[in-house]
N, C-alpha and C. Protein backbone atom coordinates (compact mmCIF):
# COMPACT_ATOMS: atom_id res chain seq x y z
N UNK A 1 -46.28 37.84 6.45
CA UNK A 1 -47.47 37.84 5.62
C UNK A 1 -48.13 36.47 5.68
N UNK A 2 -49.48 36.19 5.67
CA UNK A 2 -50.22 35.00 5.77
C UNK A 2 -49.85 34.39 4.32
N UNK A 3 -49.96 33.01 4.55
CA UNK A 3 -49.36 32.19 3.53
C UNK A 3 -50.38 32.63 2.50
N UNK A 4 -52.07 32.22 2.88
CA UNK A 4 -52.92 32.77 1.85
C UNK A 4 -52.51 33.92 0.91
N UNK A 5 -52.16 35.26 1.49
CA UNK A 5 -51.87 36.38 1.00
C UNK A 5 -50.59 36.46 0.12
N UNK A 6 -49.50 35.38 0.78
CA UNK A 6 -48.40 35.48 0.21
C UNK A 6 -48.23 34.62 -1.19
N UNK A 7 -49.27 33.24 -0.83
CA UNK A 7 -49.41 32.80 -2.34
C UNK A 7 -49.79 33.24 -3.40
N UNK A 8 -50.95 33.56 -3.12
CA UNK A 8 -52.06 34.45 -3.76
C UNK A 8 -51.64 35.99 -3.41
N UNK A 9 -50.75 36.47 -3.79
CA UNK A 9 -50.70 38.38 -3.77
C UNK A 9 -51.17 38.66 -5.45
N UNK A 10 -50.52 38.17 -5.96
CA UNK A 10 -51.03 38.92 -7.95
C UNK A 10 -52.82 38.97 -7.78
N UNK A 11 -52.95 37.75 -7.09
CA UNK A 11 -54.79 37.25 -7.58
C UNK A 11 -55.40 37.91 -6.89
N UNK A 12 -54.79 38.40 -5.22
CA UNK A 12 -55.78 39.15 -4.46
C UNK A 12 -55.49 40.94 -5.01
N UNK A 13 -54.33 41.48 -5.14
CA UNK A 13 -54.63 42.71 -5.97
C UNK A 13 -55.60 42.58 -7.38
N UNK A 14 -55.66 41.79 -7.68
CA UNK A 14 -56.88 41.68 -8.78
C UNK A 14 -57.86 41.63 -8.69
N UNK A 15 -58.20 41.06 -7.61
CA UNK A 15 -59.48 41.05 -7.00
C UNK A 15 -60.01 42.29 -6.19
N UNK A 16 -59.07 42.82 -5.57
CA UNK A 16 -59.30 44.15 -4.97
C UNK A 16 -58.79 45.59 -5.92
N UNK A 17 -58.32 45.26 -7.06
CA UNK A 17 -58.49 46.12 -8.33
C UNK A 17 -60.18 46.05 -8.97
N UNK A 18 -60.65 44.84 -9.17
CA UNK A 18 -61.96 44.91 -9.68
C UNK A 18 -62.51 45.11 -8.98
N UNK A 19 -62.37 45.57 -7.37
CA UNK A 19 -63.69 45.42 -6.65
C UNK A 19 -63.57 47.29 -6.15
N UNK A 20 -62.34 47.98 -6.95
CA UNK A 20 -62.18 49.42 -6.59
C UNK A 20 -62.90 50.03 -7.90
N UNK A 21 -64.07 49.63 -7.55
CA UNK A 21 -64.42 51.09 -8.88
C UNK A 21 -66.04 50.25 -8.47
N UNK A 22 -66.91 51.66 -8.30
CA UNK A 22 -67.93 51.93 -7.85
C UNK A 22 -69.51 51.28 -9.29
N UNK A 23 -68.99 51.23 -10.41
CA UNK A 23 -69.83 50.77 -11.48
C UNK A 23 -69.40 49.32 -11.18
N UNK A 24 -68.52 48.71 -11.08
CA UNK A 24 -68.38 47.54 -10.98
C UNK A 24 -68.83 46.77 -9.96
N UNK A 25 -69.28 47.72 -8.48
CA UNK A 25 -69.32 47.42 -7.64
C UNK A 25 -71.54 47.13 -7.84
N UNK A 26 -71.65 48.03 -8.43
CA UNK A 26 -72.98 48.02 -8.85
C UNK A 26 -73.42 46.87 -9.78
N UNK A 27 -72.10 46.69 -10.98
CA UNK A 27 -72.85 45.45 -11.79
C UNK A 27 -72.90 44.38 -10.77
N UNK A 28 -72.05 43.97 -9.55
CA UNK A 28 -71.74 42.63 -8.03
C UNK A 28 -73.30 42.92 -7.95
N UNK A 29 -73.70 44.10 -7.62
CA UNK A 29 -75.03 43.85 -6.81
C UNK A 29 -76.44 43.61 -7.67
N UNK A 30 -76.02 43.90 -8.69
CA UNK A 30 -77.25 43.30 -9.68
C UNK A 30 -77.73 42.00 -9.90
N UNK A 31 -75.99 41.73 -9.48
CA UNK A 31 -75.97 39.51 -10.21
C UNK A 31 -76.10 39.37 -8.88
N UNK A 32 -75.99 39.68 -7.44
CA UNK A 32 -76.31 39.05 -6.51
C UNK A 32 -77.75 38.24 -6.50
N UNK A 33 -78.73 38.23 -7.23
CA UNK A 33 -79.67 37.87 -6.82
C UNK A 33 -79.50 36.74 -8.15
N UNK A 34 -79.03 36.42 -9.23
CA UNK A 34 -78.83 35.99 -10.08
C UNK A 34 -78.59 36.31 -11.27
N UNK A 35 -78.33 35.49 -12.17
CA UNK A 35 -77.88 35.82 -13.61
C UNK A 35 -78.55 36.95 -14.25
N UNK A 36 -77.95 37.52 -14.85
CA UNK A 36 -78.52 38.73 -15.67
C UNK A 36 -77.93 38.72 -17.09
N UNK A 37 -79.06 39.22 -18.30
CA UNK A 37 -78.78 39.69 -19.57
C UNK A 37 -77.41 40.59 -19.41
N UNK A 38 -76.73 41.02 -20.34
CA UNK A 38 -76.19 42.17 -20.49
C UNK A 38 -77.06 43.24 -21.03
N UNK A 39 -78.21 43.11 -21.76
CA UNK A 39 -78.80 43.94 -22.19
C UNK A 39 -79.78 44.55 -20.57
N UNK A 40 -80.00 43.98 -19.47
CA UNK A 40 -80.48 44.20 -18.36
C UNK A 40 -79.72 45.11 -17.99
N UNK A 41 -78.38 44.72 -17.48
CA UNK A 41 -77.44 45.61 -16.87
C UNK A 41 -77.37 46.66 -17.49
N UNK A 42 -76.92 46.69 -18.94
CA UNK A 42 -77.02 48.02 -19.61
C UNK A 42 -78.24 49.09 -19.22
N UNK A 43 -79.58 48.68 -19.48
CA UNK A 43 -80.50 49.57 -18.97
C UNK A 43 -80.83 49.99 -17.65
N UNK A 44 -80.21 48.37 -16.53
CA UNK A 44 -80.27 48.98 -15.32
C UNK A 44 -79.06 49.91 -14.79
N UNK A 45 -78.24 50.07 -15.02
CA UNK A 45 -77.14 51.07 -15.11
C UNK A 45 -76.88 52.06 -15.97
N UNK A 46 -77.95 51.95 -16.80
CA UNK A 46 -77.84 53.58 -17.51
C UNK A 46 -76.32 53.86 -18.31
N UNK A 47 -75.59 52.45 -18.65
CA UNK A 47 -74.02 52.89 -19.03
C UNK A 47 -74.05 52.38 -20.67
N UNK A 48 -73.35 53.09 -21.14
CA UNK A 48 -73.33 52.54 -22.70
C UNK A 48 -72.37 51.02 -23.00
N UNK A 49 -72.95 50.58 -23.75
CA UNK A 49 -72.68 49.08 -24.16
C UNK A 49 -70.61 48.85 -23.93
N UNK A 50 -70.51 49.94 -24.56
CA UNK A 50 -68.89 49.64 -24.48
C UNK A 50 -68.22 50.01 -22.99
N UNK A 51 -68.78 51.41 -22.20
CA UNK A 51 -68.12 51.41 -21.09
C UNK A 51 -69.07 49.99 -20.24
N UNK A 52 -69.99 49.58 -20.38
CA UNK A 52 -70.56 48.38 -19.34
C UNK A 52 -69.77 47.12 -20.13
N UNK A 53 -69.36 46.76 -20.96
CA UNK A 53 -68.21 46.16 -21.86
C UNK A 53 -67.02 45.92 -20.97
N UNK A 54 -66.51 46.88 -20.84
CA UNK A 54 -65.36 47.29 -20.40
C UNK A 54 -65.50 47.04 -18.42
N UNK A 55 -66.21 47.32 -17.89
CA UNK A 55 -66.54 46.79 -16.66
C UNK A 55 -66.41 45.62 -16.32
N UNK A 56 -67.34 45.27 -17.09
CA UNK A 56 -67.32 43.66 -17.37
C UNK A 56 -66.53 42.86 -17.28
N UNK A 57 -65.17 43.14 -18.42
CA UNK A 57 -63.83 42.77 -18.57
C UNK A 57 -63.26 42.64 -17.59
N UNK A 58 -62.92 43.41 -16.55
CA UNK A 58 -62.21 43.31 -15.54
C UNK A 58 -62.90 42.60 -14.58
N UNK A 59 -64.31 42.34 -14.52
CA UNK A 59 -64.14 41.71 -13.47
C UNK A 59 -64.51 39.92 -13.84
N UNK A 60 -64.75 40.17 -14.94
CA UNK A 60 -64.64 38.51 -15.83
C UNK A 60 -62.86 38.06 -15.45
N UNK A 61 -62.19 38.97 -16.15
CA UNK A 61 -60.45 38.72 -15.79
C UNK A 61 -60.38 38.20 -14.46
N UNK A 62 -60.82 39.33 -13.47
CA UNK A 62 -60.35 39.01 -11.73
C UNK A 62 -61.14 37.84 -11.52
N UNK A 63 -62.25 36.71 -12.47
CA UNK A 63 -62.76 35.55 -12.04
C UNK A 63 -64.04 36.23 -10.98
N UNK A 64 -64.37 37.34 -10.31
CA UNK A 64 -65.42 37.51 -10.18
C UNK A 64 -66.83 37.00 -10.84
N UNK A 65 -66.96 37.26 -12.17
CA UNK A 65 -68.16 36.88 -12.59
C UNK A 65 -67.92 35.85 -13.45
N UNK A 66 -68.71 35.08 -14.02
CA UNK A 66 -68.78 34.12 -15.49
C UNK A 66 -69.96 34.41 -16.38
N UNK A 67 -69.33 34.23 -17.30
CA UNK A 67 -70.28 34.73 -18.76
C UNK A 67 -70.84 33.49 -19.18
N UNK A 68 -71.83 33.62 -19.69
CA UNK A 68 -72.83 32.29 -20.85
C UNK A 68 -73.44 32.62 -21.96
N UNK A 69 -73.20 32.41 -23.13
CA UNK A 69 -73.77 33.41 -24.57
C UNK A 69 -74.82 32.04 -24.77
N UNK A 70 -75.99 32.74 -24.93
CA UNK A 70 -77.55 32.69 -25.12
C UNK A 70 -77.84 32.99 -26.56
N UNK A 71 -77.37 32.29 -27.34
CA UNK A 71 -77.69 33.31 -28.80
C UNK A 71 -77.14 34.47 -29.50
N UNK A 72 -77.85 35.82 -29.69
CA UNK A 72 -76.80 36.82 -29.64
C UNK A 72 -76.50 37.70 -28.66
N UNK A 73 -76.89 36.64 -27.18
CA UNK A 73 -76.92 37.63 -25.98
C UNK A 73 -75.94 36.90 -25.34
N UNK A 74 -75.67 37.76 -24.21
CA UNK A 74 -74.71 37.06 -22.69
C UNK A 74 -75.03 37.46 -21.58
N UNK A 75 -75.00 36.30 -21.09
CA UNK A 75 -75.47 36.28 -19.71
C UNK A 75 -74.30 36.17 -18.30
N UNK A 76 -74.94 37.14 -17.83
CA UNK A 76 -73.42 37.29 -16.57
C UNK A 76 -74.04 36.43 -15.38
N UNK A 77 -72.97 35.96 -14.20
CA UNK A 77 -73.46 35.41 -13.23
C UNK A 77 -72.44 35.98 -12.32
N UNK A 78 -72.60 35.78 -10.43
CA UNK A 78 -71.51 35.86 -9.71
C UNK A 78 -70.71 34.39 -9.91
N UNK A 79 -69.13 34.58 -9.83
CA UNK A 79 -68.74 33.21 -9.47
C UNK A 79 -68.90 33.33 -7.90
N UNK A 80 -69.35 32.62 -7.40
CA UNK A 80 -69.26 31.82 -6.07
C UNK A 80 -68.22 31.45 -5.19
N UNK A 81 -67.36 30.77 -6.16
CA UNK A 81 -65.75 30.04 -5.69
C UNK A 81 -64.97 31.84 -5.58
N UNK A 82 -65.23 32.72 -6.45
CA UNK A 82 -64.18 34.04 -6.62
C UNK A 82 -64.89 34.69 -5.10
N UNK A 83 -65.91 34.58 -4.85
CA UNK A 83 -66.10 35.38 -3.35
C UNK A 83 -65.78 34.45 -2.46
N UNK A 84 -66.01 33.35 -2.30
CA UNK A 84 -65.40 32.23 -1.62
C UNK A 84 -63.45 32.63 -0.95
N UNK A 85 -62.96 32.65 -2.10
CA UNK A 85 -61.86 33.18 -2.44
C UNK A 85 -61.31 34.53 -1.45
N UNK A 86 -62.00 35.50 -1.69
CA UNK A 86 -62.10 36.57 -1.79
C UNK A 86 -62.14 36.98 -0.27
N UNK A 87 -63.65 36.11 0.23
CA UNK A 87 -63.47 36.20 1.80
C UNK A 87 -62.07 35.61 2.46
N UNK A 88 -61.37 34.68 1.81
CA UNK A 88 -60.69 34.16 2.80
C UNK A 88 -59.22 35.16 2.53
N UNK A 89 -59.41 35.68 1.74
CA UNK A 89 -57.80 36.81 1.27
C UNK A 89 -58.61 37.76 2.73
N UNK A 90 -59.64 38.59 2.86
CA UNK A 90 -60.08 39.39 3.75
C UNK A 90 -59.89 38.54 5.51
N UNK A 91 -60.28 37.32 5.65
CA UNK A 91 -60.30 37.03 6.71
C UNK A 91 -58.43 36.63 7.33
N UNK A 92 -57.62 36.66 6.01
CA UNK A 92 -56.22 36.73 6.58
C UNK A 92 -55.32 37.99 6.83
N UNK A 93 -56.36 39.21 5.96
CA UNK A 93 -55.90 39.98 6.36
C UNK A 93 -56.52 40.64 7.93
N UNK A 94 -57.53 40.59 8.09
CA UNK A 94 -57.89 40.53 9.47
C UNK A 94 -57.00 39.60 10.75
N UNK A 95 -56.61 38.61 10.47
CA UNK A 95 -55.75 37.83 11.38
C UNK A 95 -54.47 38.65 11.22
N UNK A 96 -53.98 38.89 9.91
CA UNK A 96 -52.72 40.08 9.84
C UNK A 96 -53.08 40.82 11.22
N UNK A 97 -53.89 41.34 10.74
CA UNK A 97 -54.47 42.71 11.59
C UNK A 97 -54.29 42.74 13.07
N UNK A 98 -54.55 41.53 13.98
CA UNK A 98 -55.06 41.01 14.90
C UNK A 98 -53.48 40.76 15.22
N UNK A 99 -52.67 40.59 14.85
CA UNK A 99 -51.15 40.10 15.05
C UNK A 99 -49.99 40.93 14.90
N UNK A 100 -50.47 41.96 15.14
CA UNK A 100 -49.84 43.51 14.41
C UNK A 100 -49.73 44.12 16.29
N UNK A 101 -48.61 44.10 16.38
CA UNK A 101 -48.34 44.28 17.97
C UNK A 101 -48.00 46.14 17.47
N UNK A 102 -48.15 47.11 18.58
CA UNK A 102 -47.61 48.20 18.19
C UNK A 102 -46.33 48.42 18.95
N UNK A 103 -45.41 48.99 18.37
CA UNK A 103 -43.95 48.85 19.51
C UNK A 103 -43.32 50.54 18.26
N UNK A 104 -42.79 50.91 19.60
CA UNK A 104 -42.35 52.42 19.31
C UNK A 104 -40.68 52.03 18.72
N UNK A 105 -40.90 52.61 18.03
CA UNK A 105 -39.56 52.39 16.58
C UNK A 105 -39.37 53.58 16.62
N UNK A 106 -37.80 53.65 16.09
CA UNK A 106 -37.55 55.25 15.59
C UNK A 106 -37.26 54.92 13.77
């Protein structure tokens, strides 16, 4: 196993836990362009306050996003460093990949 992968195994299943679910994958592409209300996301996703709540959570946990409270609002962002991250767990598993000889076993 690549050292990356092997240090980091808890952080990269976390990261590829928050990045398995298709609403979550939608709130990534909202903040791609920058910070957003939560009250944005809510209306641009059509999801009620507690399940977009709850989205949220997990991917605040996996360090994906960071929060900023504005008053009685919050504001989500991408973290940067967590895709940073994120590519390089993917680019070791690709070298995995690449190093994976096939040999006939019984």
């Amino acid at each position: 196993m690549s050292p990356i992968l092997r240090k980091h195994r808890a952080k990269t299943a976390e990261l590829f836990h928050a990045l398995a679910d298709e609403t979550r994958l939608e709130i990534l592409d909202r903040l791609k362009d920058g910070e957003r209300c939560v009250c944005e996301l809510t209306d641009a996703l059509q999801a009620g306050q507690s399940r977009l709540s709850f989205h949220l959570k997990v991917l605040k946990d996996a360090g994906l996003i960071d929060d900023r409270p504005e008053g009685r609002w919050i504001y989500y962002s991408i973290n940067r460093e967590a895709i940073e991250d994120l590519g390089e767990c993917v680019m070791a598993m690709k070298a995995i990949g690449k190093s994976v000889r096939s040999a006939s076993r019984c």
